[in-house]
PDB file of N, CA and C in Angstrom:
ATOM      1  N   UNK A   1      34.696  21.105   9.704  1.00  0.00           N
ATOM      2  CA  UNK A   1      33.911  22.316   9.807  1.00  0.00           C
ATOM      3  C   UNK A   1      32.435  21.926   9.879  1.00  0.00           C
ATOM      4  N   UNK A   2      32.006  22.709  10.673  1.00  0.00           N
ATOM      5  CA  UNK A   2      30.029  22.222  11.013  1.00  0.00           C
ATOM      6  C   UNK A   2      29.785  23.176  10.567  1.00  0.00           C
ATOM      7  N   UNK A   3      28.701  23.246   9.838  1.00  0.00           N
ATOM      8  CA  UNK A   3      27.511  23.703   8.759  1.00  0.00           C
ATOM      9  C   UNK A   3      26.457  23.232   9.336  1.00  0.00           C
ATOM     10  N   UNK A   4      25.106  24.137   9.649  1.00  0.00           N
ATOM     11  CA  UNK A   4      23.457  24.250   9.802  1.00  0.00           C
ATOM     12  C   UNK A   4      22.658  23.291   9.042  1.00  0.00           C
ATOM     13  N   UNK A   5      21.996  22.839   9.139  1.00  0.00           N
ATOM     14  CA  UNK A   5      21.609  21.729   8.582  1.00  0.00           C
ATOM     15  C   UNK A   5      20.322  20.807   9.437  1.00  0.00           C
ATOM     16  N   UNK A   6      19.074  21.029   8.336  1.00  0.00           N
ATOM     17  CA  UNK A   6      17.969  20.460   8.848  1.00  0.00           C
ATOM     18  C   UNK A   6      17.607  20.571  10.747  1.00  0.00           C
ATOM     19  N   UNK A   7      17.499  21.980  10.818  1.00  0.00           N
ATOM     20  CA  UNK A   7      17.191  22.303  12.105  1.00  0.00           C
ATOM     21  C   UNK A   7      17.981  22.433  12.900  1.00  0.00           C
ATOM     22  N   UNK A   8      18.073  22.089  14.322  1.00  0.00           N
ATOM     23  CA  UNK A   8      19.264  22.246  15.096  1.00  0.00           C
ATOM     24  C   UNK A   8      20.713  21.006  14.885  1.00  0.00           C
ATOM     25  N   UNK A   9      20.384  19.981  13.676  1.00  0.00           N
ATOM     26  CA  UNK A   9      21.396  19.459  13.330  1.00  0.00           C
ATOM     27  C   UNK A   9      22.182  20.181  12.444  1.00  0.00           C
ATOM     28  N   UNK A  10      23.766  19.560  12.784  1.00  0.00           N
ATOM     29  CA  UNK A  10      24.702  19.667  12.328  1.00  0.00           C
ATOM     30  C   UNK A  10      25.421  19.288  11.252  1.00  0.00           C
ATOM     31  N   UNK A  11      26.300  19.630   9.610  1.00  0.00           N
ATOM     32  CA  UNK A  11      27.066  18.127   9.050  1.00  0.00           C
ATOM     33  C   UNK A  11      28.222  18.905   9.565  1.00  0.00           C
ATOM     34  N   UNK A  12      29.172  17.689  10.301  1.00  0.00           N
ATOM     35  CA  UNK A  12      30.633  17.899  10.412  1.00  0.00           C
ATOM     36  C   UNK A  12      31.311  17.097   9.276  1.00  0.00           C
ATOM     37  N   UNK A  13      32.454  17.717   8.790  1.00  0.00           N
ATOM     38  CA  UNK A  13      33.313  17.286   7.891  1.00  0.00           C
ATOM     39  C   UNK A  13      34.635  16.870   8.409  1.00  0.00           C
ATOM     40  N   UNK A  14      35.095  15.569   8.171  1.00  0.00           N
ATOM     41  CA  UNK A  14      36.475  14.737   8.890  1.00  0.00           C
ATOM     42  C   UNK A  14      37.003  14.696   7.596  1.00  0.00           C
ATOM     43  N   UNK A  15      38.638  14.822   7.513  1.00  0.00           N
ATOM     44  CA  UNK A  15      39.367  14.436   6.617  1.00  0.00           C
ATOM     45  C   UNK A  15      40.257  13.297   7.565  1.00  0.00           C
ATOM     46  N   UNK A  16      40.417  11.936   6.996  1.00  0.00           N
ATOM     47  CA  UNK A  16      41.119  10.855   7.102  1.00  0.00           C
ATOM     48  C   UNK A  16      42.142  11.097   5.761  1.00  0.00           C
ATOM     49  N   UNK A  17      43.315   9.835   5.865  1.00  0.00           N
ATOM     50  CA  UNK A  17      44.174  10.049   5.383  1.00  0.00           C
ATOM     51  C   UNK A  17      44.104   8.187   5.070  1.00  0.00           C
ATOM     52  N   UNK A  18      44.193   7.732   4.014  1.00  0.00           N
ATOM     53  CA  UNK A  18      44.565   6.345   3.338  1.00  0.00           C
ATOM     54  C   UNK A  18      46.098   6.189   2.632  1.00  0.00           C
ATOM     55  N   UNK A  19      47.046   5.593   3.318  1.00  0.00           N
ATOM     56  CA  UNK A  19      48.402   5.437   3.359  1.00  0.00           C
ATOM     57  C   UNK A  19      48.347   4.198   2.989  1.00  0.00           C
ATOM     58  N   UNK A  20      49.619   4.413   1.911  1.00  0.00           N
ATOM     59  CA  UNK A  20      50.174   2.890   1.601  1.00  0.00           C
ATOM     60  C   UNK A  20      51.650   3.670   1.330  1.00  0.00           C
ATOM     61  N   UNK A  21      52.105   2.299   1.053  1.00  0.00           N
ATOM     62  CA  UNK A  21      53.852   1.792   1.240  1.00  0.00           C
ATOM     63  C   UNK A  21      54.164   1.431  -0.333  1.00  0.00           C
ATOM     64  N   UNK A  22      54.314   2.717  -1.174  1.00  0.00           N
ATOM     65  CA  UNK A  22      54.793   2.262  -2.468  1.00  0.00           C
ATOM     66  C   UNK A  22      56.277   2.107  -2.473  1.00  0.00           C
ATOM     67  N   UNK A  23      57.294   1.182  -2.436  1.00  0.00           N
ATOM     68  CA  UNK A  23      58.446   0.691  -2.976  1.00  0.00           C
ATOM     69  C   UNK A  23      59.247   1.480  -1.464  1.00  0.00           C
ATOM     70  N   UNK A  24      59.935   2.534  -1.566  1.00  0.00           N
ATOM     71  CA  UNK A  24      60.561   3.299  -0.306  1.00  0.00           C
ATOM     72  C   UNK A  24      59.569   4.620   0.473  1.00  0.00           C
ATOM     73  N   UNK A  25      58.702   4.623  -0.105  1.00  0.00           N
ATOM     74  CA  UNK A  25      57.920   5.315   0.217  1.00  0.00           C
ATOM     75  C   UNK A  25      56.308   5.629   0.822  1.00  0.00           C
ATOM     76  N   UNK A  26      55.843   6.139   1.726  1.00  0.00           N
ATOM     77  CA  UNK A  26      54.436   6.350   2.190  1.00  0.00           C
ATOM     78  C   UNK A  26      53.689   7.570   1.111  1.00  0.00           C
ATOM     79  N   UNK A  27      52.794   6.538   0.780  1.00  0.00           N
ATOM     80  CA  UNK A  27      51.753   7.751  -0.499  1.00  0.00           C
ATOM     81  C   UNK A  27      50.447   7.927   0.278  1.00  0.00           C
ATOM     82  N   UNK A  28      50.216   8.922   0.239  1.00  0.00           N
ATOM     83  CA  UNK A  28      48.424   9.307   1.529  1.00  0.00           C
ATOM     84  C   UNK A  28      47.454   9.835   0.511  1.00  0.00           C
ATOM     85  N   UNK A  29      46.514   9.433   0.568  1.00  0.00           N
ATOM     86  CA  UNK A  29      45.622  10.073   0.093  1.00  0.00           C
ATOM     87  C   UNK A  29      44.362  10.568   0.601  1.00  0.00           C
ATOM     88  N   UNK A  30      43.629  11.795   1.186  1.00  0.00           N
ATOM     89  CA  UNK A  30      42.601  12.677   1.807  1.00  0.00           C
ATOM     90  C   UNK A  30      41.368  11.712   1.465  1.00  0.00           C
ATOM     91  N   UNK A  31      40.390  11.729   2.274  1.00  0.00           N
ATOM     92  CA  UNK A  31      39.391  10.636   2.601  1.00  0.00           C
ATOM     93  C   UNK A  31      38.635  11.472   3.648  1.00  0.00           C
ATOM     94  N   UNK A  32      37.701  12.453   2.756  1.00  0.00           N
ATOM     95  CA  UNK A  32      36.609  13.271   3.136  1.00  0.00           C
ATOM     96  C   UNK A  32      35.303  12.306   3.769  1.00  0.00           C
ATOM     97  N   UNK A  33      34.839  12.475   5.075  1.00  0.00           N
ATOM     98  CA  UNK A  33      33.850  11.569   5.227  1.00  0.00           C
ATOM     99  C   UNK A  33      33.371  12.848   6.054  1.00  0.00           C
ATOM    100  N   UNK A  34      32.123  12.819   5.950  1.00  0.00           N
ATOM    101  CA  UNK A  34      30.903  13.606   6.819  1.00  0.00           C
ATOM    102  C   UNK A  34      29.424  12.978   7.294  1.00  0.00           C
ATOM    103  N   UNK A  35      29.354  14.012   8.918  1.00  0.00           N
ATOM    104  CA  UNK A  35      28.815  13.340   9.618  1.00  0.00           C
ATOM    105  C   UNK A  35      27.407  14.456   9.815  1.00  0.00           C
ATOM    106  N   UNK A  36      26.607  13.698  10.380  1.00  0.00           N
ATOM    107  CA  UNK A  36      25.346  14.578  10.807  1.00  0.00           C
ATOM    108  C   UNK A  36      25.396  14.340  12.579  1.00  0.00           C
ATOM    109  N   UNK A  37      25.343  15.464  12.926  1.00  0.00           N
ATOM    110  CA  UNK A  37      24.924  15.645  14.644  1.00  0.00           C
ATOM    111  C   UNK A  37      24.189  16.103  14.716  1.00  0.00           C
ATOM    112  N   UNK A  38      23.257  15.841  15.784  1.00  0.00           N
ATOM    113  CA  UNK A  38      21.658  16.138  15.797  1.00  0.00           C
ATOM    114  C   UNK A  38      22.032  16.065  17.623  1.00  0.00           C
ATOM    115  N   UNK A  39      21.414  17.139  18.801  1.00  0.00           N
ATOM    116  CA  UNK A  39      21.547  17.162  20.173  1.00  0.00           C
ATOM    117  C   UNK A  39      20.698  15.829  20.449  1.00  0.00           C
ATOM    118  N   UNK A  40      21.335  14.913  21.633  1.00  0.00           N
ATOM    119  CA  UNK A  40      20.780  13.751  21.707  1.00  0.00           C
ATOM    120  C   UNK A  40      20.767  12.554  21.336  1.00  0.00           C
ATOM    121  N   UNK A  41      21.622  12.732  20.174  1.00  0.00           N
ATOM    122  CA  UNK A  41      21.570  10.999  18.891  1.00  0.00           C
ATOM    123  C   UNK A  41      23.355  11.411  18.905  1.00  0.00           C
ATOM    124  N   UNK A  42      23.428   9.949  18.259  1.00  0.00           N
ATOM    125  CA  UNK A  42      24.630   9.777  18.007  1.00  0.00           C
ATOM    126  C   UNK A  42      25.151  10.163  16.802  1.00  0.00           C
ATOM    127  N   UNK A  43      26.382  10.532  16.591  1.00  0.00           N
ATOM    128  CA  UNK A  43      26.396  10.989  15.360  1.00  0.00           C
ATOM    129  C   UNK A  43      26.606   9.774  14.270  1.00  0.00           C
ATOM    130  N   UNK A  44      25.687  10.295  12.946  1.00  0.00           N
ATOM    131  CA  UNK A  44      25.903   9.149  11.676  1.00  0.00           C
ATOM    132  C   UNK A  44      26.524   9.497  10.704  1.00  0.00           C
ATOM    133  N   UNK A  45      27.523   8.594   9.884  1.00  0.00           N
ATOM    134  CA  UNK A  45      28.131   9.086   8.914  1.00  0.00           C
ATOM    135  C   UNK A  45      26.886   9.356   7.169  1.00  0.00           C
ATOM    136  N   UNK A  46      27.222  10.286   7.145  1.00  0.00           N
ATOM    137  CA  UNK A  46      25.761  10.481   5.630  1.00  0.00           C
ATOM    138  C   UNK A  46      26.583  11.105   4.508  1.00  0.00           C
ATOM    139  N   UNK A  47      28.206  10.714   4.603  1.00  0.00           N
ATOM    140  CA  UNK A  47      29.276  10.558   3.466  1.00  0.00           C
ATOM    141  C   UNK A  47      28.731  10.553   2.184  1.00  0.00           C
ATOM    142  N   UNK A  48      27.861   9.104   2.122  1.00  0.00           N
ATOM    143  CA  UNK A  48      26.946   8.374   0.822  1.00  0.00           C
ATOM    144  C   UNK A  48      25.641   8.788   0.639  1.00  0.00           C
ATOM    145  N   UNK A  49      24.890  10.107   1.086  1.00  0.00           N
ATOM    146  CA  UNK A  49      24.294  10.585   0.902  1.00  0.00           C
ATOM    147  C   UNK A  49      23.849  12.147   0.911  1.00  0.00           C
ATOM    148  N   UNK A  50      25.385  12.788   0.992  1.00  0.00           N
ATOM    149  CA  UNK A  50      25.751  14.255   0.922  1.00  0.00           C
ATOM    150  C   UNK A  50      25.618  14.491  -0.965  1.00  0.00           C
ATOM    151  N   UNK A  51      24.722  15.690  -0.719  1.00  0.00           N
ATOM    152  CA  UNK A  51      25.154  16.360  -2.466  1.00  0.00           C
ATOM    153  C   UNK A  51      25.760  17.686  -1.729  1.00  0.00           C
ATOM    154  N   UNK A  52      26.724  18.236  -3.400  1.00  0.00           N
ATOM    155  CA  UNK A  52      27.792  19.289  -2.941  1.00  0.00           C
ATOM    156  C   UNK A  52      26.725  20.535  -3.792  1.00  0.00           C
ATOM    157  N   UNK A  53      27.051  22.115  -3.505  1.00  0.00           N
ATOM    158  CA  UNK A  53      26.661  22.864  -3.881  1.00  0.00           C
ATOM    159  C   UNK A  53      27.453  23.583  -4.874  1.00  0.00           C
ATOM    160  N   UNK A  54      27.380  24.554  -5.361  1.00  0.00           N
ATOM    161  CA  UNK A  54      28.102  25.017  -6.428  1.00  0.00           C
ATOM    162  C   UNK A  54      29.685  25.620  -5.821  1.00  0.00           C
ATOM    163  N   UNK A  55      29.617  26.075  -4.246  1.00  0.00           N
ATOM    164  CA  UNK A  55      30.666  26.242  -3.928  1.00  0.00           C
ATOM    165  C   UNK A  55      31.520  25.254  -2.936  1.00  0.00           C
ATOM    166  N   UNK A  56      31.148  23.767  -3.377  1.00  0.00           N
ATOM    167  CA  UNK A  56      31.497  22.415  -2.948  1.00  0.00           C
ATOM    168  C   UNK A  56      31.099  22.235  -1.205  1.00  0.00           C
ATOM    169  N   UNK A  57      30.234  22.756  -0.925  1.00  0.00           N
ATOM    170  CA  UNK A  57      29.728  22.697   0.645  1.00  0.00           C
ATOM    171  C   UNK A  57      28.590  21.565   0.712  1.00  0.00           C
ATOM    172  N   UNK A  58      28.941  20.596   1.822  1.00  0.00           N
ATOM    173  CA  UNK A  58      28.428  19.690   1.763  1.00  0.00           C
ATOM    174  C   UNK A  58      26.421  19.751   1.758  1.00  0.00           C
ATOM    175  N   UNK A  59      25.676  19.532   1.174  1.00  0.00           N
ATOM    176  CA  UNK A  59      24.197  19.350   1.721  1.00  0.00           C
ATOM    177  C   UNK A  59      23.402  18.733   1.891  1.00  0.00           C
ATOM    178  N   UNK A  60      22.930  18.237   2.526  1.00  0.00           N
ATOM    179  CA  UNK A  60      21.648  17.074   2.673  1.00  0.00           C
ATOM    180  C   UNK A  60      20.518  16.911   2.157  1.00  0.00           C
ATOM    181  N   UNK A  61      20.313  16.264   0.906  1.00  0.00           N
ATOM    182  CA  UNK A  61      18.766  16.086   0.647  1.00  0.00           C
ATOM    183  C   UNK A  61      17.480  16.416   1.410  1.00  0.00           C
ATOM    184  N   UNK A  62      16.750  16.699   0.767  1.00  0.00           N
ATOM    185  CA  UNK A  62      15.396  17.273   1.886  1.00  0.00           C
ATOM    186  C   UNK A  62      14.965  16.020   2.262  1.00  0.00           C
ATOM    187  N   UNK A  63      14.888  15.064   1.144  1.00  0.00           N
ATOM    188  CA  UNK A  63      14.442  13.846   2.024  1.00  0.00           C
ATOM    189  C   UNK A  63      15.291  12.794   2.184  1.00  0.00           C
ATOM    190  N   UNK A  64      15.114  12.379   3.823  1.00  0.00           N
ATOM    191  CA  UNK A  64      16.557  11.471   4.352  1.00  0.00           C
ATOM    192  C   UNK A  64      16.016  10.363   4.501  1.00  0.00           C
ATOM    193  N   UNK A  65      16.370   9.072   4.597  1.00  0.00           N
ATOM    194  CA  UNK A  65      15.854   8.084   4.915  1.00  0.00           C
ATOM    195  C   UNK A  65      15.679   8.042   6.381  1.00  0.00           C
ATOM    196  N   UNK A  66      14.882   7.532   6.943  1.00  0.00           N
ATOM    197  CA  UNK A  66      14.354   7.399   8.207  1.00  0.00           C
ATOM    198  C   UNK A  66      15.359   5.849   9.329  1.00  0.00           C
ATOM    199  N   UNK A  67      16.298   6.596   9.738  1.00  0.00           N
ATOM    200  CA  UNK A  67      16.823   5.674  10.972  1.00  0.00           C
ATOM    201  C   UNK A  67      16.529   5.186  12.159  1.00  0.00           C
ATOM    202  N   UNK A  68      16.616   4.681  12.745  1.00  0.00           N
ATOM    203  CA  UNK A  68      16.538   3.870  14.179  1.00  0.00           C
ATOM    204  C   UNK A  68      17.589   3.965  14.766  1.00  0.00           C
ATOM    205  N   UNK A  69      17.798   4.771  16.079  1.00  0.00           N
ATOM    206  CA  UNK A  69      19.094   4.697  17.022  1.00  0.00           C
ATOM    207  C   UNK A  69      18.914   3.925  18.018  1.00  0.00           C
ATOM    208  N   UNK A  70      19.641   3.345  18.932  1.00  0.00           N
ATOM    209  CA  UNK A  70      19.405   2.639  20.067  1.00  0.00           C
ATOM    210  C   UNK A  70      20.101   3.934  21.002  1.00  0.00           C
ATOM    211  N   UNK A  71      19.524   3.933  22.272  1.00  0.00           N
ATOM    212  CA  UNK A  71      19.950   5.197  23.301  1.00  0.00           C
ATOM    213  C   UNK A  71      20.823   4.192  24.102  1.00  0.00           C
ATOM    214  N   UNK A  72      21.519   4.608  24.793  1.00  0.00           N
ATOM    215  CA  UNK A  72      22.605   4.218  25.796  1.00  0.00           C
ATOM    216  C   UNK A  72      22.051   3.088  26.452  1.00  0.00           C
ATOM    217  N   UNK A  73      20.688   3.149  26.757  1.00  0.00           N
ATOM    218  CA  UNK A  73      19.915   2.073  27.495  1.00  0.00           C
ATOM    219  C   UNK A  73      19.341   0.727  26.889  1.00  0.00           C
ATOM    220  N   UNK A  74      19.603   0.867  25.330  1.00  0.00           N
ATOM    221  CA  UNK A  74      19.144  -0.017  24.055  1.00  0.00           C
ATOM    222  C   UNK A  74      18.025  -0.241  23.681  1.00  0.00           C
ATOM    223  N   UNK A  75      17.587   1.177  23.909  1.00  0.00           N
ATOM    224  CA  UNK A  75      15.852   1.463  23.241  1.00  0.00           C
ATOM    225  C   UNK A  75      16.041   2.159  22.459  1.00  0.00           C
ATOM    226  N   UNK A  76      14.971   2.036  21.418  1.00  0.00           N
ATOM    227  CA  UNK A  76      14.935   2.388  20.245  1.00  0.00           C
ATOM    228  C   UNK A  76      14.757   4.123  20.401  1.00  0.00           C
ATOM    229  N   UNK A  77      15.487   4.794  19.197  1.00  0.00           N
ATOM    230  CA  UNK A  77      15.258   5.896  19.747  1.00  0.00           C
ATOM    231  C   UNK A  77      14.947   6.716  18.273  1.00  0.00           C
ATOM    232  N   UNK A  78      13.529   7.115  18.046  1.00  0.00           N
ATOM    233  CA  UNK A  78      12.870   7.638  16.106  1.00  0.00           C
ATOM    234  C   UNK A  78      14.070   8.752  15.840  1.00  0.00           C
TER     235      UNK A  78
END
């Protein structure tokens, strides 16, 4: 689910699944990771830097650390 977020970016929320092989059986366990999309950049995972709100919705700190993307062409992109 995408949620508004710091302007015309986006956080999308992925659920993965972590499987193992206990004895006769497959045990899974949900593996919430979320992403920021922004038009133009690639999307980054900010999993390790999401805080939750009182009704567990993901949110982004006001202040983000400052990244470096490379564009398709391998220039730096602020």
């Amino acid at each position: 689910m995408a949620r508004e977020e710091h302007g015309s970016c986006k956080l999308a929320e992925l659920t993965q699944f972590h499987c193992q092989l206990l004895q006769n059986r497959i045990v899974c366990q949900p593996v919430e990771r979320i992403f920021r999309i922004c038009p133009g950049r690639p999307a980054v995972e900010v999993t390790h830097l999401v805080e939750y709100n009182a009704q567990m919705q993901p949110l982004l700190p006001d202040a983000l650390p400052q990244y470096t993307h490379l564009n398709q062409k391998g220039r730096r992109q602020e």
